[in-house]
Protein backbone atom coordinates (compact mmCIF):
# COMPACT_ATOMS: atom_id res chain seq x y z
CA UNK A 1 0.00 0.00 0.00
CA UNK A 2 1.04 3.17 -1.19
CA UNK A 3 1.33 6.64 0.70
CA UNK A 4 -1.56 7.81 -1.06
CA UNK A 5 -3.63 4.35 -0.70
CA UNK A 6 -3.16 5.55 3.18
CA UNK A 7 -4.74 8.79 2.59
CA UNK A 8 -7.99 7.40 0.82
CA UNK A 9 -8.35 4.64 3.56
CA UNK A 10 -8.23 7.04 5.82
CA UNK A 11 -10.51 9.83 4.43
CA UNK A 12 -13.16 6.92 4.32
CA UNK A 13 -12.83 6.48 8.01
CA UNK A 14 -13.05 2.91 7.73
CA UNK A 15 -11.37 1.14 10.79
CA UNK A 16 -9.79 -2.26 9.87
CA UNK A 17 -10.43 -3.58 13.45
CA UNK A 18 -8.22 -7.10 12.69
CA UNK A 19 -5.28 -4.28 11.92
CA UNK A 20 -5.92 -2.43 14.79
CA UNK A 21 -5.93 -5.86 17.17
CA UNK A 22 -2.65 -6.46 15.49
CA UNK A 23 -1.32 -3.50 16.46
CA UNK A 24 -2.58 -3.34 19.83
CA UNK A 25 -1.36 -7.06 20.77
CA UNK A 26 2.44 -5.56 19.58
CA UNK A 27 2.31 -3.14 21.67
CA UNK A 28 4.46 -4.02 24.88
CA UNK A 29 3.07 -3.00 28.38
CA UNK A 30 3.85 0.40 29.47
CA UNK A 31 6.64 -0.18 31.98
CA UNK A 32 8.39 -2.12 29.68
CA UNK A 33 8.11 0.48 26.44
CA UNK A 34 9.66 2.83 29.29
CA UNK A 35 12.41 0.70 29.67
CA UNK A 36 13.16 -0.06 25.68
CA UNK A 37 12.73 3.58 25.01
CA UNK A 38 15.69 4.28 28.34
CA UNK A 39 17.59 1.65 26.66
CA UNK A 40 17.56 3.16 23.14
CA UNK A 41 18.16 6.55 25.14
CA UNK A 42 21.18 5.22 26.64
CA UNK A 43 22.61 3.87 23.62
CA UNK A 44 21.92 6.84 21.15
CA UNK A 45 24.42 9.05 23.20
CA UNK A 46 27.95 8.60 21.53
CA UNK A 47 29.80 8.40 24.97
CA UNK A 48 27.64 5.66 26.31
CA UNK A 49 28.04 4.10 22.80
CA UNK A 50 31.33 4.15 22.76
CA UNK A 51 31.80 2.72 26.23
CA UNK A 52 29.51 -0.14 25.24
CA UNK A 53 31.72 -0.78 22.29
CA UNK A 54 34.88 -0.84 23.78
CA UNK A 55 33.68 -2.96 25.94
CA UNK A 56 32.94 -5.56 23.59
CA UNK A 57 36.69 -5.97 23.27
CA UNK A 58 36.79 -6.78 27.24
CA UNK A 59 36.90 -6.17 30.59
CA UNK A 60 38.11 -2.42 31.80
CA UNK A 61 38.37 -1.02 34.70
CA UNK A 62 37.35 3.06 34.66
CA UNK A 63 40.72 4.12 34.58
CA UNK A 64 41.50 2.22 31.05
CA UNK A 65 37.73 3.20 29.56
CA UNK A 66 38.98 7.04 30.46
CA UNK A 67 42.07 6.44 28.56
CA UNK A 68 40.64 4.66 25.96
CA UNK A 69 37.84 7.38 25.15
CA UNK A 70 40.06 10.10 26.53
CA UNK A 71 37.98 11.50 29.52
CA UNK A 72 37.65 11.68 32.96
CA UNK A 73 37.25 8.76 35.25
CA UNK A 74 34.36 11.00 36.99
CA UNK A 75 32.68 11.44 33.41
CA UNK A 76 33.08 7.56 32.14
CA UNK A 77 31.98 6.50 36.06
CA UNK A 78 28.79 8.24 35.54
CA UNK A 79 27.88 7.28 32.06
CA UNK A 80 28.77 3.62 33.26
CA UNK A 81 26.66 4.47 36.37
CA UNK A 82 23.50 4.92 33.91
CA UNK A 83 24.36 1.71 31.58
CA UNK A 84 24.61 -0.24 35.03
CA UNK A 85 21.34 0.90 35.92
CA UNK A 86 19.62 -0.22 32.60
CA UNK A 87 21.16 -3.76 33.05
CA UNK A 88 23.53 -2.49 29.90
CA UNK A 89 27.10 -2.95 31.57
CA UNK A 90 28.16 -4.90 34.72
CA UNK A 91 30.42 -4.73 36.78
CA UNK A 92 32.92 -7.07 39.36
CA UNK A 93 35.47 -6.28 42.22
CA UNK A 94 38.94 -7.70 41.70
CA UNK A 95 40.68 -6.63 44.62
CA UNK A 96 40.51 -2.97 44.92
CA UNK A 97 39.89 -2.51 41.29
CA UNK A 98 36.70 -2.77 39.72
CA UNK A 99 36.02 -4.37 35.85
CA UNK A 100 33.11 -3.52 33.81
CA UNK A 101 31.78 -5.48 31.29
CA UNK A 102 28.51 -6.02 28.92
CA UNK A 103 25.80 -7.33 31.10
CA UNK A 104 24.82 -10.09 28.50
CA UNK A 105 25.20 -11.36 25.64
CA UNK A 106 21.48 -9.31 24.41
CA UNK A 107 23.98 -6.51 24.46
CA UNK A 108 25.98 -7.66 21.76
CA UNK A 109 23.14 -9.05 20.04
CA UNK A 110 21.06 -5.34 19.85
CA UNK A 111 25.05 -4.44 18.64
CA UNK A 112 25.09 -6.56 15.95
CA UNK A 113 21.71 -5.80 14.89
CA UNK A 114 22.34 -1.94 14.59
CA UNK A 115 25.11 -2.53 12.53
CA UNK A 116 23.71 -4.63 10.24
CA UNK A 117 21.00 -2.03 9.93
CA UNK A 118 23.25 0.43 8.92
CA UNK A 119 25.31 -1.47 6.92
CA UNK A 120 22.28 -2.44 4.94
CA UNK A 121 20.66 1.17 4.55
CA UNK A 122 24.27 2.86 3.77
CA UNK A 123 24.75 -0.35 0.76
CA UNK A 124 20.85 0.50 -0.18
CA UNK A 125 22.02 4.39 -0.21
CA UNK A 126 24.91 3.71 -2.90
């Protein structure tokens, strides 16, 4: 269907209730859209992005993110405190130092995914 096919249906007024059940059964519950729309959040700003990625290579403690993204330990401890909190990173004592890491391997997964994504759009682009 066509833009335009849209624009008749819909200037008819005609509701296509087995369409609109659809829809409505794909529709998570609200708490967890919140959550999925936090997550996307999270991951759409480049720092956070880049944390998760680097991550992907490994354990690091703050001190190594910092250098690796080239910022503060206070700035990279609170980005990683808001990835911890969405279940995005993790984190283990060893000693007195403390490793992060992705939570899971969904992490990598919703990675993989995004890439693809672009990959595919920027090849579709060309």
């Amino acid at each position: 269907m066509t833009d335009l096919d849209f624009a008749t249906c819909c200037d008819e007024h005609e509701i296509h209730e087995c369409a609109i059940t659809r829809a409505r059964q794909a529709l998570p519950a609200e708490r967890q859209a919140q959550r999925l729309a936090d997550v996307f959040k999270a991951m759409g700003d480049p720092t956070r992005l880049r944390i998760i990625l680097a991550l992907r290579a490994g354990e690091l403690c703050v001190c190594d993110l910092a250098e690796v993204l080239n910022m503060s330990q206070s700035a990279v401890s609170h980005q990683l405190r808001v990835l911890r909190g969405l279940h995005l990173v993790r984190n283990r004592r060893e000693g007195k130092e403390v490793l992060y890491s992705l939570d899971d391997d969904h992490v990598i997964s919703m990675l993989a995914q995004a890439a693809d994504h672009v990959r595919h759009t920027l090849e579709t682009e060309e």
